[in-house]
C-alpha atoms as a PDB file:
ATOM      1  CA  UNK A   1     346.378 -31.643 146.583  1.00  0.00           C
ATOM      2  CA  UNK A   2     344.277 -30.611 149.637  1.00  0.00           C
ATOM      3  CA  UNK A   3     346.704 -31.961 152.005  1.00  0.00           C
ATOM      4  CA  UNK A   4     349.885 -30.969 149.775  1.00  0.00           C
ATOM      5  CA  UNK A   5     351.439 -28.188 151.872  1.00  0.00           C
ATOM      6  CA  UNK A   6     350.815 -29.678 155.321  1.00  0.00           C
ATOM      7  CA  UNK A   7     352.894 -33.193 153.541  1.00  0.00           C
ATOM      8  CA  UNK A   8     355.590 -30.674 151.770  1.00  0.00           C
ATOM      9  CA  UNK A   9     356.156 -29.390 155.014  1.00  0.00           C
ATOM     10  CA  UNK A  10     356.315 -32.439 156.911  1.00  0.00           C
ATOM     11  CA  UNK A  11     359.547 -34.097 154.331  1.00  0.00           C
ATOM     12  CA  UNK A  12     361.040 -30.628 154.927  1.00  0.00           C
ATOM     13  CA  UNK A  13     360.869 -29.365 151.429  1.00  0.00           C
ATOM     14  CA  UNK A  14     359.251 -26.061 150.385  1.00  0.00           C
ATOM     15  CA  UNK A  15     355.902 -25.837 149.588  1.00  0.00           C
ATOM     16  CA  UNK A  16     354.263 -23.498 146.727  1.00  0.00           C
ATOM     17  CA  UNK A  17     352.386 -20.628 147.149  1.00  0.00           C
ATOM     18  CA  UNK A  18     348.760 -21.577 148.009  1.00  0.00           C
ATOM     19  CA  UNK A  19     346.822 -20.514 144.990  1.00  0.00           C
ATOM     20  CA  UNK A  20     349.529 -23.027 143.197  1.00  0.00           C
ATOM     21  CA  UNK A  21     348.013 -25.931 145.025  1.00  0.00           C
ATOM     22  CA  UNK A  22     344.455 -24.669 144.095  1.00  0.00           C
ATOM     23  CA  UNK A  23     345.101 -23.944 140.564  1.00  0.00           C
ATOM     24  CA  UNK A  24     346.559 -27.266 140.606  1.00  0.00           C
ATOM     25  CA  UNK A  25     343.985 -29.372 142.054  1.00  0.00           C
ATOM     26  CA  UNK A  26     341.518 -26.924 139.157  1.00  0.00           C
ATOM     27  CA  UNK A  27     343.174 -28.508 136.518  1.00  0.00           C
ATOM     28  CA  UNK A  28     342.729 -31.837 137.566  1.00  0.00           C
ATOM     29  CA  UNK A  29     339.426 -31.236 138.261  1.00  0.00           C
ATOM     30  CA  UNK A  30     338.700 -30.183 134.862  1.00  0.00           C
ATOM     31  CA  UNK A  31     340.725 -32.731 133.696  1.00  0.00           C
ATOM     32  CA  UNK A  32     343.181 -30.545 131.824  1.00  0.00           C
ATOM     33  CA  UNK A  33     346.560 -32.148 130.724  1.00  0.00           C
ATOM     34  CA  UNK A  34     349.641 -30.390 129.647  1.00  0.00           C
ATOM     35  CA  UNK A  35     352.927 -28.365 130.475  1.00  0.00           C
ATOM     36  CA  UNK A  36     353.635 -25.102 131.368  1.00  0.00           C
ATOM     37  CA  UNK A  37     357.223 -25.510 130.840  1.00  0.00           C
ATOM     38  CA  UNK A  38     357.319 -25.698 126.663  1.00  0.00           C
ATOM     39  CA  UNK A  39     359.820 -28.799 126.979  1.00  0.00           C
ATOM     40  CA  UNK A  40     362.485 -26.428 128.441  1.00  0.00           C
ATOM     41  CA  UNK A  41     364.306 -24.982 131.087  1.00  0.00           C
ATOM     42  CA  UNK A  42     363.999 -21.818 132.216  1.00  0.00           C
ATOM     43  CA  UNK A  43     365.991 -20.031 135.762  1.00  0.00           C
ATOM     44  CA  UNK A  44     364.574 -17.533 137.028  1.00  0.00           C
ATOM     45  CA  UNK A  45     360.731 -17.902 136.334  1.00  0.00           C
ATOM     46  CA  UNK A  46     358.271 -17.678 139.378  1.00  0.00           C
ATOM     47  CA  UNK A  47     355.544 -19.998 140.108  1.00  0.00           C
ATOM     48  CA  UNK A  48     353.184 -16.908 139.635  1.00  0.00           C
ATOM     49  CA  UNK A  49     354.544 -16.586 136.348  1.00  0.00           C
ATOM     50  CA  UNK A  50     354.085 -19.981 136.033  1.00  0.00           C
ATOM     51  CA  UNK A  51     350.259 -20.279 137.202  1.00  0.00           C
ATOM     52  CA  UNK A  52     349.381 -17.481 134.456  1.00  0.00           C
ATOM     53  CA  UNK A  53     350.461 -19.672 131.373  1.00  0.00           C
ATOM     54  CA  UNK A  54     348.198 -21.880 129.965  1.00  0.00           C
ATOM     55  CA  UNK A  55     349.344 -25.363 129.562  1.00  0.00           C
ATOM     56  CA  UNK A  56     349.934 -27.334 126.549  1.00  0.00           C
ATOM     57  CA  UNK A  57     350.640 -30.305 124.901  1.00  0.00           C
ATOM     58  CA  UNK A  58     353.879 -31.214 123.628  1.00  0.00           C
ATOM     59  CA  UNK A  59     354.270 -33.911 120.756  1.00  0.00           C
ATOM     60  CA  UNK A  60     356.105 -36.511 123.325  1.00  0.00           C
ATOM     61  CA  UNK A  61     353.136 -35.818 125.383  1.00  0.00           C
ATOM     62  CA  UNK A  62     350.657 -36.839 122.597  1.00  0.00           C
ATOM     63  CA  UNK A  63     352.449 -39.813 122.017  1.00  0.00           C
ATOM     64  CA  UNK A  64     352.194 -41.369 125.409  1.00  0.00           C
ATOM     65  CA  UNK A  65     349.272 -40.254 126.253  1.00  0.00           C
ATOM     66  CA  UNK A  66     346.690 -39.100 124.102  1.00  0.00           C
ATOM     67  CA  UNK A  67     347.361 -40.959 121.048  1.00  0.00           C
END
């Protein structure tokens, strides 16, 4: 994650804001697992909007990982 926006750049693809990469590499940090998403799609959202949920773990999840 420290390097992620200098590597996104470099494939040509478009990074994320920079407190996404931060909030991200948090999480892992603190070892937090989860989604954001709630097992859906959704157009429109922002990655702002995003950042401010807090992430949780969906049933599938549990299953795979955590059992």
């Amino acid at each position: 994650m420290k390097h992620a926006e200098t590597l996104v750049r470099e494939v040509k693809y478009v990074p994320l804001p920079k407190a996404a990469y931060e909030g991200n590499l948090k999480h892992v940090k603190d070892n937090k697992i989860g989604t954001v998403f709630g097992g859906k799609n959704e157009i429109g959202i922002t990655v702002e909007d995003l950042m401010k949920r807090e992430a949780k773990m969906l049933n599938f999840a549990r299953a795979v990982c955590c059992p």
